[in-house]
PDB file of N, CA and C in Angstrom:
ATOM      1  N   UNK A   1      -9.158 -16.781  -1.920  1.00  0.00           N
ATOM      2  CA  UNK A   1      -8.892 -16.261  -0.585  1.00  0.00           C
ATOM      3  C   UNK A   1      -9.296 -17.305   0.450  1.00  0.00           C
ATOM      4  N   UNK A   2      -9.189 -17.246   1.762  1.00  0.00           N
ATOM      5  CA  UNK A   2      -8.768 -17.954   2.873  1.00  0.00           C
ATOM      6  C   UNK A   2      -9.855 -17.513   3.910  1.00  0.00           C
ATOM      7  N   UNK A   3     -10.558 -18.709   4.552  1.00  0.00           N
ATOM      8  CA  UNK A   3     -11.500 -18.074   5.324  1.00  0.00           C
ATOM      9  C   UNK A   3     -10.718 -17.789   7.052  1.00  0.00           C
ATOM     10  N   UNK A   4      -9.551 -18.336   7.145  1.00  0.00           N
ATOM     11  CA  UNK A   4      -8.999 -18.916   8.597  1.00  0.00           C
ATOM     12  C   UNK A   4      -7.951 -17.321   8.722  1.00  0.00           C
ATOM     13  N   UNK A   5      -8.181 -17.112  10.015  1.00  0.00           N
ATOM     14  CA  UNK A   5      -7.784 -16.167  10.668  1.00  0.00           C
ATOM     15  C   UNK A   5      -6.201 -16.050  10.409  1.00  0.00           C
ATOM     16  N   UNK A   6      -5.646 -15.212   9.752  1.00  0.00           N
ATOM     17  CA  UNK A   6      -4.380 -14.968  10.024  1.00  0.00           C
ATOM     18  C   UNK A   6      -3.868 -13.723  10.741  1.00  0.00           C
ATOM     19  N   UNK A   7      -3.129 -14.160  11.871  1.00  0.00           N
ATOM     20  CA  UNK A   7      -1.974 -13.308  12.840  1.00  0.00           C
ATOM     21  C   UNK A   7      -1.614 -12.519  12.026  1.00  0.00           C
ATOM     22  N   UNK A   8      -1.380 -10.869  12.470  1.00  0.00           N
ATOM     23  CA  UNK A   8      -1.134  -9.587  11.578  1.00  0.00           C
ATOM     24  C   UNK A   8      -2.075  -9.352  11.077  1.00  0.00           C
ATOM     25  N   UNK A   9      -3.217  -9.556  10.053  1.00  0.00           N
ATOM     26  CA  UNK A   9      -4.242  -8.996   9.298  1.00  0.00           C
ATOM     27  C   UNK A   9      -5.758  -9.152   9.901  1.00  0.00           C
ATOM     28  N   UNK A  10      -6.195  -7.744   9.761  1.00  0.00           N
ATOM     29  CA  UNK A  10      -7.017  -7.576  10.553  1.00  0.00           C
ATOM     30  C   UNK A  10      -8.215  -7.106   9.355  1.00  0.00           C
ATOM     31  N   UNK A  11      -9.117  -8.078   9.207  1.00  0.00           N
ATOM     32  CA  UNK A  11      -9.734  -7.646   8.039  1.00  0.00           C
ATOM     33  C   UNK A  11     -10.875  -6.739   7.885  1.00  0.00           C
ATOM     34  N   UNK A  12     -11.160  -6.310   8.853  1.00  0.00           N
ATOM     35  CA  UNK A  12     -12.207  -5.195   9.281  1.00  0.00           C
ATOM     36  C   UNK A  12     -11.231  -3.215   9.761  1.00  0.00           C
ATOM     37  N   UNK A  13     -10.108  -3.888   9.423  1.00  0.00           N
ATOM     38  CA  UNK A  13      -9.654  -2.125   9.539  1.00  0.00           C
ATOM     39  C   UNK A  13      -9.387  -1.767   8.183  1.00  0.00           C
ATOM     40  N   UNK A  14     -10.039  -0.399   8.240  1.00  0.00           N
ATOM     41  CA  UNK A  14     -10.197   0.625   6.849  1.00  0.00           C
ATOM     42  C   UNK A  14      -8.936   0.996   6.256  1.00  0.00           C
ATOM     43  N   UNK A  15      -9.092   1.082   5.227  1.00  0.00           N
ATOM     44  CA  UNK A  15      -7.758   1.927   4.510  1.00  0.00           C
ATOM     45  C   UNK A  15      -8.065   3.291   4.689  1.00  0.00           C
ATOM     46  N   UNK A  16      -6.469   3.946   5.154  1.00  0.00           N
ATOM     47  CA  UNK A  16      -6.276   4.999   5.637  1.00  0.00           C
ATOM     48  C   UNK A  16      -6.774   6.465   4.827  1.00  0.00           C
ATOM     49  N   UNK A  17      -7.206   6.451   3.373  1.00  0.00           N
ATOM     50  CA  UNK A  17      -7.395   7.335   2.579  1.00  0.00           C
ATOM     51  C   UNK A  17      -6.978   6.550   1.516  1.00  0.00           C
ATOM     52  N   UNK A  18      -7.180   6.931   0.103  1.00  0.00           N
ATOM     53  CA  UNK A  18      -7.094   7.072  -1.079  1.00  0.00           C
ATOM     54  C   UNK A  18      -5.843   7.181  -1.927  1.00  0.00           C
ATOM     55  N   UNK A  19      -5.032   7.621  -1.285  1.00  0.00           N
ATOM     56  CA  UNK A  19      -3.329   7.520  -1.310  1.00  0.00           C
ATOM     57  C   UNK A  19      -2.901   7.363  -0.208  1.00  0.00           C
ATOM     58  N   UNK A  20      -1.161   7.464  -0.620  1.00  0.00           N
ATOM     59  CA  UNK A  20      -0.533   7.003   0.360  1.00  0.00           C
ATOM     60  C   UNK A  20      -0.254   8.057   1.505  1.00  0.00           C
ATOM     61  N   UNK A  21      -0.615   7.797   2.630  1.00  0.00           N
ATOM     62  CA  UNK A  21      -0.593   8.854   3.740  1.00  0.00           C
ATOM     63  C   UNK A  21       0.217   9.676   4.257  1.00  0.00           C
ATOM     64  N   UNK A  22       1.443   9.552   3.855  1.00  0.00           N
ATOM     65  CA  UNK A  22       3.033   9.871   3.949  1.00  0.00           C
ATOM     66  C   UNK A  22       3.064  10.974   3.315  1.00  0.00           C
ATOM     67  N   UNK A  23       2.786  10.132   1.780  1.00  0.00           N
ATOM     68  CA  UNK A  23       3.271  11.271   0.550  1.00  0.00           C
ATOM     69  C   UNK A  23       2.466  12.424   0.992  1.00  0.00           C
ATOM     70  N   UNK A  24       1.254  12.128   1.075  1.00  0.00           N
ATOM     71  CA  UNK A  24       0.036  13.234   1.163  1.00  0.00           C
ATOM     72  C   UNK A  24       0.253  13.877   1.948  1.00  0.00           C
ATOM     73  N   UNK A  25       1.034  13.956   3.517  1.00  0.00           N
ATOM     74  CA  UNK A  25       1.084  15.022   4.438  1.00  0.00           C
ATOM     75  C   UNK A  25       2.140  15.156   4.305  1.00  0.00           C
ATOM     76  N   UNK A  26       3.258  15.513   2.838  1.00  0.00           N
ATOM     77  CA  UNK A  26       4.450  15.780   2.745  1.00  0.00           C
ATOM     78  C   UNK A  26       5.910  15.321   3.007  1.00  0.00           C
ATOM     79  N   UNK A  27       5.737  14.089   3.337  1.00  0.00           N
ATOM     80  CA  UNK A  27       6.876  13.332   3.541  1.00  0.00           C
ATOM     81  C   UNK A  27       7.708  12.568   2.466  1.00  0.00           C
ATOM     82  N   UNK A  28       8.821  13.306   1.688  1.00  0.00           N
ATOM     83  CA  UNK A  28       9.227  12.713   0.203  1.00  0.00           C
ATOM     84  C   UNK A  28       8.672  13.804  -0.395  1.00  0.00           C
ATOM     85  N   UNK A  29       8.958  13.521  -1.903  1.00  0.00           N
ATOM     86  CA  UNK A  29       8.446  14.053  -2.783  1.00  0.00           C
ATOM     87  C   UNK A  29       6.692  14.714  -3.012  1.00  0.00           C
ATOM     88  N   UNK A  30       6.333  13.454  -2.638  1.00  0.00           N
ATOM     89  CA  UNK A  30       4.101  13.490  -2.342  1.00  0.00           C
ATOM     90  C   UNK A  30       4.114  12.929  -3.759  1.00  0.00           C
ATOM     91  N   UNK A  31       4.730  12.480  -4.283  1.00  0.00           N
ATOM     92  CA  UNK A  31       3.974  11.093  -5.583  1.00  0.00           C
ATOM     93  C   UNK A  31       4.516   9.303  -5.046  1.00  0.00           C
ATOM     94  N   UNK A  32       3.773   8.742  -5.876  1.00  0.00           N
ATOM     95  CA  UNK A  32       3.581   7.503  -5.469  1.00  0.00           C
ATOM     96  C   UNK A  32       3.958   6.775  -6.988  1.00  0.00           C
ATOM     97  N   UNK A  33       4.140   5.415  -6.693  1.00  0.00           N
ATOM     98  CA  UNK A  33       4.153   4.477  -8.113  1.00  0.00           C
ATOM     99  C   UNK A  33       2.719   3.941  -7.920  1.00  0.00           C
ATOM    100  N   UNK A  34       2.960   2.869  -7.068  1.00  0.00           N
ATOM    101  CA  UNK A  34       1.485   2.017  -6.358  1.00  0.00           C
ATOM    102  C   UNK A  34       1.706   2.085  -5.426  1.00  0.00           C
ATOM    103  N   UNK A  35       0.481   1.594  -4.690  1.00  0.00           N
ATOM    104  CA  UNK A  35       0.065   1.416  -3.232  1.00  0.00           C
ATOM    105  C   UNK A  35      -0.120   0.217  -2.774  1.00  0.00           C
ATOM    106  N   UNK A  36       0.426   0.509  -1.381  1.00  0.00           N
ATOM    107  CA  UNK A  36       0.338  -0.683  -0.355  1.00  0.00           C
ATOM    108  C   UNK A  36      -0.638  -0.331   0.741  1.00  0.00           C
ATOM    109  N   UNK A  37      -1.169  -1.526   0.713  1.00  0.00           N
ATOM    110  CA  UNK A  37      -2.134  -1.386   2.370  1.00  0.00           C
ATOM    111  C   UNK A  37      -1.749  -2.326   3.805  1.00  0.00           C
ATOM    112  N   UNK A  38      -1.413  -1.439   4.565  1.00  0.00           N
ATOM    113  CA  UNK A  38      -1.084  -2.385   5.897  1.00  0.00           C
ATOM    114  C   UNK A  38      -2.338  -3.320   5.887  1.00  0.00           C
ATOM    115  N   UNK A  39      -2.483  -4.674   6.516  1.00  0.00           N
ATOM    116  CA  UNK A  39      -3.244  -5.709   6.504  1.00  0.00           C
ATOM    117  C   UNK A  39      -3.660  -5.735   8.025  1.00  0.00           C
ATOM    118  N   UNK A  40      -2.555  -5.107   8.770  1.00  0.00           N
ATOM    119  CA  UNK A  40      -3.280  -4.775  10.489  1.00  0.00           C
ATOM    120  C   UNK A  40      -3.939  -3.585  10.320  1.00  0.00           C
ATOM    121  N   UNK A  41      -3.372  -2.328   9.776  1.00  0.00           N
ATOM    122  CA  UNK A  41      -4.247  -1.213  10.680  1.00  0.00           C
ATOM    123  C   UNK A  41      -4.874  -0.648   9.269  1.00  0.00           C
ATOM    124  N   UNK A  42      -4.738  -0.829   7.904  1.00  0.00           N
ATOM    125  CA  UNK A  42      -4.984  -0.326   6.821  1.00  0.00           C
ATOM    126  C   UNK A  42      -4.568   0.601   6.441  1.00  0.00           C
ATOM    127  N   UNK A  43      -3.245   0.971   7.128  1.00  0.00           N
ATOM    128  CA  UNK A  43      -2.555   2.326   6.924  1.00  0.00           C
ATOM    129  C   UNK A  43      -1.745   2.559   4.970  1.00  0.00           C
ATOM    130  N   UNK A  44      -2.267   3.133   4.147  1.00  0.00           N
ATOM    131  CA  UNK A  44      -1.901   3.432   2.907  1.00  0.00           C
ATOM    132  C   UNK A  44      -0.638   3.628   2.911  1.00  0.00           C
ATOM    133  N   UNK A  45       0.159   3.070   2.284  1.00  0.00           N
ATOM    134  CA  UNK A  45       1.391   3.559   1.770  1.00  0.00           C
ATOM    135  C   UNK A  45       1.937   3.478   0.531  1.00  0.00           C
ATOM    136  N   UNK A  46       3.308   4.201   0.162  1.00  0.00           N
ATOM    137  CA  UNK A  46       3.615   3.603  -1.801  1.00  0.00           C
ATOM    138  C   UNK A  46       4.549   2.384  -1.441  1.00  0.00           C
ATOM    139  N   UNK A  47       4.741   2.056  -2.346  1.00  0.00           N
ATOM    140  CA  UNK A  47       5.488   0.506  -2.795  1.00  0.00           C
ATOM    141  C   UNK A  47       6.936   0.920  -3.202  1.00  0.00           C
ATOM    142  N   UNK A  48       7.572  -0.100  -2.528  1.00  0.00           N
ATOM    143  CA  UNK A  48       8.886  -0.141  -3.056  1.00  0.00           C
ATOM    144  C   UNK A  48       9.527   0.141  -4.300  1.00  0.00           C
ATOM    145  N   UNK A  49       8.788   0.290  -5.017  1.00  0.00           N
ATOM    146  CA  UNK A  49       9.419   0.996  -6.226  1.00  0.00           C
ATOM    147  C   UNK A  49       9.201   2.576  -6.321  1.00  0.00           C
ATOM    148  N   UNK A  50       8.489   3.155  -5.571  1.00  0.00           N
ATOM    149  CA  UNK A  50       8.408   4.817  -5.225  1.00  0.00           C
ATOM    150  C   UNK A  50       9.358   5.379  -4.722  1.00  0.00           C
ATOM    151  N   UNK A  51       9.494   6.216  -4.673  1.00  0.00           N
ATOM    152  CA  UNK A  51      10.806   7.214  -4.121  1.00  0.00           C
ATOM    153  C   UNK A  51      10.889   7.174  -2.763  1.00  0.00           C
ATOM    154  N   UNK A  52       9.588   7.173  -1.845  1.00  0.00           N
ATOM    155  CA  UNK A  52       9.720   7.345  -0.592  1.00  0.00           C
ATOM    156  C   UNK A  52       9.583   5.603   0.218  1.00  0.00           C
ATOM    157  N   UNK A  53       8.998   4.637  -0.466  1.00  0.00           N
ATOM    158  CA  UNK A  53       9.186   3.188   0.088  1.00  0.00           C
ATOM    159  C   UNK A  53       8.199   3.117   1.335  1.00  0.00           C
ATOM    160  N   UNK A  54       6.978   3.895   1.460  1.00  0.00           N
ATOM    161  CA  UNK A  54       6.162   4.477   2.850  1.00  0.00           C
ATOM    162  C   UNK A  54       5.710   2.806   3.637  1.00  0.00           C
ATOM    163  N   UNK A  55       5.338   2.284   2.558  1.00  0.00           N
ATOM    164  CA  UNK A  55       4.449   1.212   2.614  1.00  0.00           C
ATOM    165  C   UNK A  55       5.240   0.170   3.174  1.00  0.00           C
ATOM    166  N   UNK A  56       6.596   0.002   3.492  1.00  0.00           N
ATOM    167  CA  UNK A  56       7.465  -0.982   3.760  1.00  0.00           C
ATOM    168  C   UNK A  56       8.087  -0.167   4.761  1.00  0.00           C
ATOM    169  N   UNK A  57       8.271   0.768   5.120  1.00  0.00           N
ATOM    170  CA  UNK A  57       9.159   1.891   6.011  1.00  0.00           C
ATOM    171  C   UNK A  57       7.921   1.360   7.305  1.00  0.00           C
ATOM    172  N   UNK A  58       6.558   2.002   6.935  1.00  0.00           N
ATOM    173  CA  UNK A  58       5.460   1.347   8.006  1.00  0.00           C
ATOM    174  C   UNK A  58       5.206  -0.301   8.174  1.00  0.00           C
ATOM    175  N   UNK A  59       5.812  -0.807   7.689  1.00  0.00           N
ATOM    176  CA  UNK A  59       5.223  -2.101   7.946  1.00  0.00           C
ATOM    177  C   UNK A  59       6.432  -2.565   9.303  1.00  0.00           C
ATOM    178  N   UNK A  60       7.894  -1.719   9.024  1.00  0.00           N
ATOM    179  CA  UNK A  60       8.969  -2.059  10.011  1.00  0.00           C
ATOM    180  C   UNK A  60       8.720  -1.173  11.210  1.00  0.00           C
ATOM    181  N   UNK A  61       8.644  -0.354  10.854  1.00  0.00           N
ATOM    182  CA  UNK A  61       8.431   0.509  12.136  1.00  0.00           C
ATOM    183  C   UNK A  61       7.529   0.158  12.932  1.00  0.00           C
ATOM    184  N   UNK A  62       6.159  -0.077  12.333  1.00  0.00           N
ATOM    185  CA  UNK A  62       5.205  -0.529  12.912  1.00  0.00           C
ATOM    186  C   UNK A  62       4.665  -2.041  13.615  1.00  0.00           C
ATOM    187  N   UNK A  63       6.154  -2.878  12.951  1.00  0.00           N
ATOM    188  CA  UNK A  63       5.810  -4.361  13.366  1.00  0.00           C
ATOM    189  C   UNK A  63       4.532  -5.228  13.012  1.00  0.00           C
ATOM    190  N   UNK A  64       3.872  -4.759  11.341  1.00  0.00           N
ATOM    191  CA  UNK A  64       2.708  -5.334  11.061  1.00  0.00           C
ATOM    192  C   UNK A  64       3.440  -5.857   9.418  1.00  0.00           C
ATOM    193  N   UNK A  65       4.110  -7.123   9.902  1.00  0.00           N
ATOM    194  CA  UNK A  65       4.329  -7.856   8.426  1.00  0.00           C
ATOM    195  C   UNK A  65       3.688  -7.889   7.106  1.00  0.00           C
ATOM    196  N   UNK A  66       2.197  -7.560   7.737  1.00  0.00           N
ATOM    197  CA  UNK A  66       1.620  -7.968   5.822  1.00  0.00           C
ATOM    198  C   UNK A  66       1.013  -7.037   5.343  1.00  0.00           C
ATOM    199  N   UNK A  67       1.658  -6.935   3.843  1.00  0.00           N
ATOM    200  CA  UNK A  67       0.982  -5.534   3.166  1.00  0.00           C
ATOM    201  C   UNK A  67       0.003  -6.242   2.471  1.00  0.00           C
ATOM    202  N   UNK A  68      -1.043  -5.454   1.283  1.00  0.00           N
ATOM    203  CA  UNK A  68      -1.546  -6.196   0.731  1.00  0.00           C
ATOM    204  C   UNK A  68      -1.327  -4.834  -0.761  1.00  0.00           C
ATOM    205  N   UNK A  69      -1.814  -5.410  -2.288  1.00  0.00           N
ATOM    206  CA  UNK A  69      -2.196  -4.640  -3.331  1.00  0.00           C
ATOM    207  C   UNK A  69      -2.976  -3.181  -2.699  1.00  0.00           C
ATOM    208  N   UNK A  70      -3.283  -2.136  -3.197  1.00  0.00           N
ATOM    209  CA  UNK A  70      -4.107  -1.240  -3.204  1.00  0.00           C
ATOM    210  C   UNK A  70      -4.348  -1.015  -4.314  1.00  0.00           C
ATOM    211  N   UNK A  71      -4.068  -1.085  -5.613  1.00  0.00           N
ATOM    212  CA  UNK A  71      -4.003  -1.614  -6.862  1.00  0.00           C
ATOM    213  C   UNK A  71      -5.473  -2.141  -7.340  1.00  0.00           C
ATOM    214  N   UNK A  72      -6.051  -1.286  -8.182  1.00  0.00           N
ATOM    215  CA  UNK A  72      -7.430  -2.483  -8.797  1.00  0.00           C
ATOM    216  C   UNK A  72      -6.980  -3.507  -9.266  1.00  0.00           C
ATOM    217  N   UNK A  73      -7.898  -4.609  -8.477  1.00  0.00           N
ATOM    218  CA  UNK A  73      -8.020  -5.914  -9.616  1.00  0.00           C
ATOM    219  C   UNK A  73      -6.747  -6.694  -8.841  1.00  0.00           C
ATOM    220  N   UNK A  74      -6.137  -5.904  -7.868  1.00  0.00           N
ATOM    221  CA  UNK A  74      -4.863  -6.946  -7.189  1.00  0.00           C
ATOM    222  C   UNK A  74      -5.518  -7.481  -6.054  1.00  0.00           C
ATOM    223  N   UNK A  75      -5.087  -8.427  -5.456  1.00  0.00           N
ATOM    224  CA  UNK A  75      -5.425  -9.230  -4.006  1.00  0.00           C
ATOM    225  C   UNK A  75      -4.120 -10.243  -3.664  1.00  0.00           C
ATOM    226  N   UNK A  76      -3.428  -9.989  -4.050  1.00  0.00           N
ATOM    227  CA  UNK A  76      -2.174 -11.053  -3.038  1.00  0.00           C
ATOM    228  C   UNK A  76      -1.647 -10.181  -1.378  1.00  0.00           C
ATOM    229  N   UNK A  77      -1.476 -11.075  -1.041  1.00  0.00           N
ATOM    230  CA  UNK A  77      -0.604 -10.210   0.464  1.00  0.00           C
ATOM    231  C   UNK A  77       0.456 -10.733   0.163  1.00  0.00           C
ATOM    232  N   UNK A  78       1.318 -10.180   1.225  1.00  0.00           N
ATOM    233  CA  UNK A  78       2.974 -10.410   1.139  1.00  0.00           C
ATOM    234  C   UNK A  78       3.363 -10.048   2.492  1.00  0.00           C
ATOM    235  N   UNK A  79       4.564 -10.887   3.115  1.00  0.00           N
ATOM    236  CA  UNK A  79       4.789 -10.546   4.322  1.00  0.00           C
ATOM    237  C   UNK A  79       6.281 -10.315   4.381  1.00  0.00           C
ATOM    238  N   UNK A  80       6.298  -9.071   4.884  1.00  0.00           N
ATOM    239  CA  UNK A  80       7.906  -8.572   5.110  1.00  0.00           C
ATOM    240  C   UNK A  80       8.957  -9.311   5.888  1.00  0.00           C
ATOM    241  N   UNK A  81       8.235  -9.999   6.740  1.00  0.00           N
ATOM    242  CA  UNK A  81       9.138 -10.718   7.372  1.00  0.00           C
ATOM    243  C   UNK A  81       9.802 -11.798   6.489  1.00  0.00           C
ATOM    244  N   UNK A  82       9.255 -12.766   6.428  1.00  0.00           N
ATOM    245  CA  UNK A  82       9.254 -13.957   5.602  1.00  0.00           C
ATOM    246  C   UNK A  82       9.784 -13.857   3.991  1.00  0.00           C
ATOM    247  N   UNK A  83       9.498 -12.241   3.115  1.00  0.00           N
ATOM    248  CA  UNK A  83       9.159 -12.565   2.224  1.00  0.00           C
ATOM    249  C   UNK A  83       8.460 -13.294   1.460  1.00  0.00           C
ATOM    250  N   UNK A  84       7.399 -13.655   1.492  1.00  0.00           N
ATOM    251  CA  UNK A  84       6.367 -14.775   0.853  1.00  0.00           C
ATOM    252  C   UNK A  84       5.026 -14.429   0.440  1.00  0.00           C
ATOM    253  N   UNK A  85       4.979 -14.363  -0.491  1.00  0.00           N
ATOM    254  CA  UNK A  85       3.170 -13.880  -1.127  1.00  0.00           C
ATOM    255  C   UNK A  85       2.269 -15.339  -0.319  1.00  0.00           C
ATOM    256  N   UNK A  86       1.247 -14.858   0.163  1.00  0.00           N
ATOM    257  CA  UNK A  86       0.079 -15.630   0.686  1.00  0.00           C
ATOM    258  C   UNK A  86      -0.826 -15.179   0.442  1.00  0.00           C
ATOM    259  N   UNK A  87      -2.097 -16.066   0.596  1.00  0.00           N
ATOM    260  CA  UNK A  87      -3.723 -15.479   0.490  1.00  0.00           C
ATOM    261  C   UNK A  87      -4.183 -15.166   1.548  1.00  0.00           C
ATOM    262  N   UNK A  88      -4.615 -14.339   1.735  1.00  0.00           N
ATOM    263  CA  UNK A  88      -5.582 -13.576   2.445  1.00  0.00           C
ATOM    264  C   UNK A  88      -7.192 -13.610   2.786  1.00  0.00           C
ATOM    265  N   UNK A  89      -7.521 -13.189   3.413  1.00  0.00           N
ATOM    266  CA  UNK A  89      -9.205 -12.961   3.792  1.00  0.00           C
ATOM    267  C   UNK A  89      -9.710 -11.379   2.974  1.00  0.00           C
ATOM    268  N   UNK A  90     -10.866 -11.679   2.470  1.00  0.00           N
ATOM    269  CA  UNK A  90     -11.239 -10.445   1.878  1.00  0.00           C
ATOM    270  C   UNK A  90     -11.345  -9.021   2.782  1.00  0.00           C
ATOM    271  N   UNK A  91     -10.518  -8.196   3.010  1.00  0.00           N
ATOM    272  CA  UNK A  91     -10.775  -7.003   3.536  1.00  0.00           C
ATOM    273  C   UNK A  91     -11.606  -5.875   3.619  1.00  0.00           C
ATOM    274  N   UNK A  92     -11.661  -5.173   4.560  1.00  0.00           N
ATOM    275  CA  UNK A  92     -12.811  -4.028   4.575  1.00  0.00           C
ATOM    276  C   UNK A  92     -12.950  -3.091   3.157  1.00  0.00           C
ATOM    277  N   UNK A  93     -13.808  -2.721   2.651  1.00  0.00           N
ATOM    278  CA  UNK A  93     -13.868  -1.750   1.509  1.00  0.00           C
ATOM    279  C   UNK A  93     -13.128  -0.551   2.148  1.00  0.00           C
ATOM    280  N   UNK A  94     -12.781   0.429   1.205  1.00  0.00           N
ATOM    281  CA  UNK A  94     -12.448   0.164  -0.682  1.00  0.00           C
ATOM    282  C   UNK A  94     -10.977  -1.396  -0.502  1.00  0.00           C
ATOM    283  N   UNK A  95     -10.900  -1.631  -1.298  1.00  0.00           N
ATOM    284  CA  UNK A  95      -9.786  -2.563  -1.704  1.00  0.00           C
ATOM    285  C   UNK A  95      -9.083  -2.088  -2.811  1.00  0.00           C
ATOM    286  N   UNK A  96      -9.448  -1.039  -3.427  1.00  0.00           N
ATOM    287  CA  UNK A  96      -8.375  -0.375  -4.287  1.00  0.00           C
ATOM    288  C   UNK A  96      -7.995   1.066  -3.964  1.00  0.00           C
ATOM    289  N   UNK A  97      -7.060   2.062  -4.257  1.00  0.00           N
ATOM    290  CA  UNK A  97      -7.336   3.548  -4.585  1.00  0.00           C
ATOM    291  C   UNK A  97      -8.295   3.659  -5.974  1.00  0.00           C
ATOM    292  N   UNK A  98      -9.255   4.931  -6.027  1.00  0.00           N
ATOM    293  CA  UNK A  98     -10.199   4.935  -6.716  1.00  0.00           C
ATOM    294  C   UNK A  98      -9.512   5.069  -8.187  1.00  0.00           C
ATOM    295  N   UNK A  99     -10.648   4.575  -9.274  1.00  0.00           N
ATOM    296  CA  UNK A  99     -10.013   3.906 -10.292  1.00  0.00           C
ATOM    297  C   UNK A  99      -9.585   5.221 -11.083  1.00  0.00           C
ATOM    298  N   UNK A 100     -10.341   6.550 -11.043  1.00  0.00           N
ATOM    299  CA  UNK A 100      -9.770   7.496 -11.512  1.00  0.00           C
ATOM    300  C   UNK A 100      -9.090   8.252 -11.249  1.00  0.00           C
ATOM    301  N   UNK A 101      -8.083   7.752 -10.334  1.00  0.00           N
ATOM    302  CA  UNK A 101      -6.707   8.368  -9.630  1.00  0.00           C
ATOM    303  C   UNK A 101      -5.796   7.749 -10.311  1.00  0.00           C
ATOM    304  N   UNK A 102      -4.893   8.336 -11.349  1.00  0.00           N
ATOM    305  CA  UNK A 102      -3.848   7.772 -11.888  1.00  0.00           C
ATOM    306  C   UNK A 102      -3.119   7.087 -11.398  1.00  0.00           C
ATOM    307  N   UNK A 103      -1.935   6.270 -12.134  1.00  0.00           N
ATOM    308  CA  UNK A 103      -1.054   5.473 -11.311  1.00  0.00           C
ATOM    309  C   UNK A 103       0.233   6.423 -12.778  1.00  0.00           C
ATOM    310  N   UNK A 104       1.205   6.450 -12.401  1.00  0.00           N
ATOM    311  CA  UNK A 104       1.219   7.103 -10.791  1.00  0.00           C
ATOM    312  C   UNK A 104       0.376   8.537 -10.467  1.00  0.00           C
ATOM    313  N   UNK A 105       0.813   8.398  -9.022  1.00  0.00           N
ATOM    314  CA  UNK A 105      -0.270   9.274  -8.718  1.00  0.00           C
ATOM    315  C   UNK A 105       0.279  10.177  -7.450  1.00  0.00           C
ATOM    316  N   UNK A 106       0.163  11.205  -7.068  1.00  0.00           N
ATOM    317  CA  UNK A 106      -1.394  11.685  -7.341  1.00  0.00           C
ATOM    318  C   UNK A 106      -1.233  12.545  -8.743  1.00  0.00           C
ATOM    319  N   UNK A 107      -2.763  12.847  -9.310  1.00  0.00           N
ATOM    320  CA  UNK A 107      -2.671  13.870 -10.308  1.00  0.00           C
ATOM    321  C   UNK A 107      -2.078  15.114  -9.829  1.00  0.00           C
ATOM    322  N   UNK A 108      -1.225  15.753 -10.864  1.00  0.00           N
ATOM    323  CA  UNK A 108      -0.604  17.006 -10.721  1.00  0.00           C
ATOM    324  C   UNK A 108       0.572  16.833 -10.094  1.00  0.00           C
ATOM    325  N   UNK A 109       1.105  15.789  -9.416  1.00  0.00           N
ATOM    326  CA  UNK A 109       1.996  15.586  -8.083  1.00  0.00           C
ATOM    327  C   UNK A 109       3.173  15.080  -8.570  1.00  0.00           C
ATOM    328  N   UNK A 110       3.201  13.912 -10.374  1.00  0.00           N
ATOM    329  CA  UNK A 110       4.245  12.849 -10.539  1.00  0.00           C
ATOM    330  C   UNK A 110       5.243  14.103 -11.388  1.00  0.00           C
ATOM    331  N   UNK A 111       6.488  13.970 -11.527  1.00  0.00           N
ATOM    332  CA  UNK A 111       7.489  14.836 -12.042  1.00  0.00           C
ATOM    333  C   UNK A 111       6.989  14.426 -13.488  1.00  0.00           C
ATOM    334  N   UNK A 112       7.518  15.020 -14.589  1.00  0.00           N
ATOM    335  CA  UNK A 112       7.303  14.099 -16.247  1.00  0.00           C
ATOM    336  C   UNK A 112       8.366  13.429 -16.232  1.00  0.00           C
ATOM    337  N   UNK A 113       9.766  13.160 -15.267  1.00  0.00           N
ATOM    338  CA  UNK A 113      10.672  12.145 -15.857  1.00  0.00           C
ATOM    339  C   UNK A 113      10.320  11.381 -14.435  1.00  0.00           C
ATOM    340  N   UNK A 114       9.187  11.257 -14.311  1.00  0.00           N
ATOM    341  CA  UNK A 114       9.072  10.137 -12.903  1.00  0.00           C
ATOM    342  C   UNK A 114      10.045   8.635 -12.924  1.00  0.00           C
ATOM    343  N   UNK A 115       9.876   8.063 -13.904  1.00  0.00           N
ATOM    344  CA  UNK A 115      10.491   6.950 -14.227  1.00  0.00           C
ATOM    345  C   UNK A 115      11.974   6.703 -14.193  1.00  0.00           C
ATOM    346  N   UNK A 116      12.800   8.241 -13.728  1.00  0.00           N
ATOM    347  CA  UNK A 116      13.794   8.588 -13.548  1.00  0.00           C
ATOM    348  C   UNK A 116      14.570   8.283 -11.822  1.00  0.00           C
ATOM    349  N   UNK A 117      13.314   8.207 -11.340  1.00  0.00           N
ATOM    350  CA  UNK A 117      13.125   8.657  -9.492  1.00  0.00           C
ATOM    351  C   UNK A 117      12.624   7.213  -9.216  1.00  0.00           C
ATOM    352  N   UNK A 118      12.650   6.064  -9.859  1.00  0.00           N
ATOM    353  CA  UNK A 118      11.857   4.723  -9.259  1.00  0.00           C
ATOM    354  C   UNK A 118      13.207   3.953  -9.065  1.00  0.00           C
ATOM    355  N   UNK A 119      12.508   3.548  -7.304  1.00  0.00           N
ATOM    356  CA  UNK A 119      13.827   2.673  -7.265  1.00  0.00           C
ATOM    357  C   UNK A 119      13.356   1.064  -7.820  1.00  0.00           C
TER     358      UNK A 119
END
């Protein structure tokens, strides 16, 4: 990781909750594949391969290019604009959704032919 300030990521704002914030107050289905974290405001979302795309839907709407993993054990960013994986500055805790939250997730929430519904 990168100690030098990058434009868009703000490394002291929290992630929004534990999942993705969309799904969770009913927008889509409410399951996820993985998670994305806005890098400006830490707003949770799912990843482009989920049904609802939250995590990239907010990054346009919102005009904050870089998502990052929410994923244990991930740390790349990526910027929507550009398309381009870059490194990042270490961000505010948590840096993952918690490890006993399935992927996908949430528990109780994924269909059994989920893998049916991924774009």
């Amino acid at each position: 990781m990168t100690d030098q300030a990058i434009p868009g990521i703000d490394p002291a704002a929290a992630p929004s909750g534990p999942g993705c914030a969309d799904c969770l107050t009913g927008d889509g289905p409410g399951w996820w594949f993985h998670l994305r974290r806005c890098a400006a405001c830490g707003h949770i979302g799912c990843c482009d391969s989920s049904p609802s795309q939250h995590g990239t839907k907010h990054a346009k709407a919102a005009g904050h290019p870089f998502i990052t993993s929410y994923e244990p054990g991930e740390d790349w960013f990526y910027n929507n604009e550009t398309q381009q994986f870059y490194e990042g500055p270490q961000l505010a805790p948590p840096t993952s959704h918690p490890a006993d939250q399935p992927v996908p997730g949430p528990a109780g929430a994924v269909p059994e032919d989920w893998q049916q519904h991924l774009n």
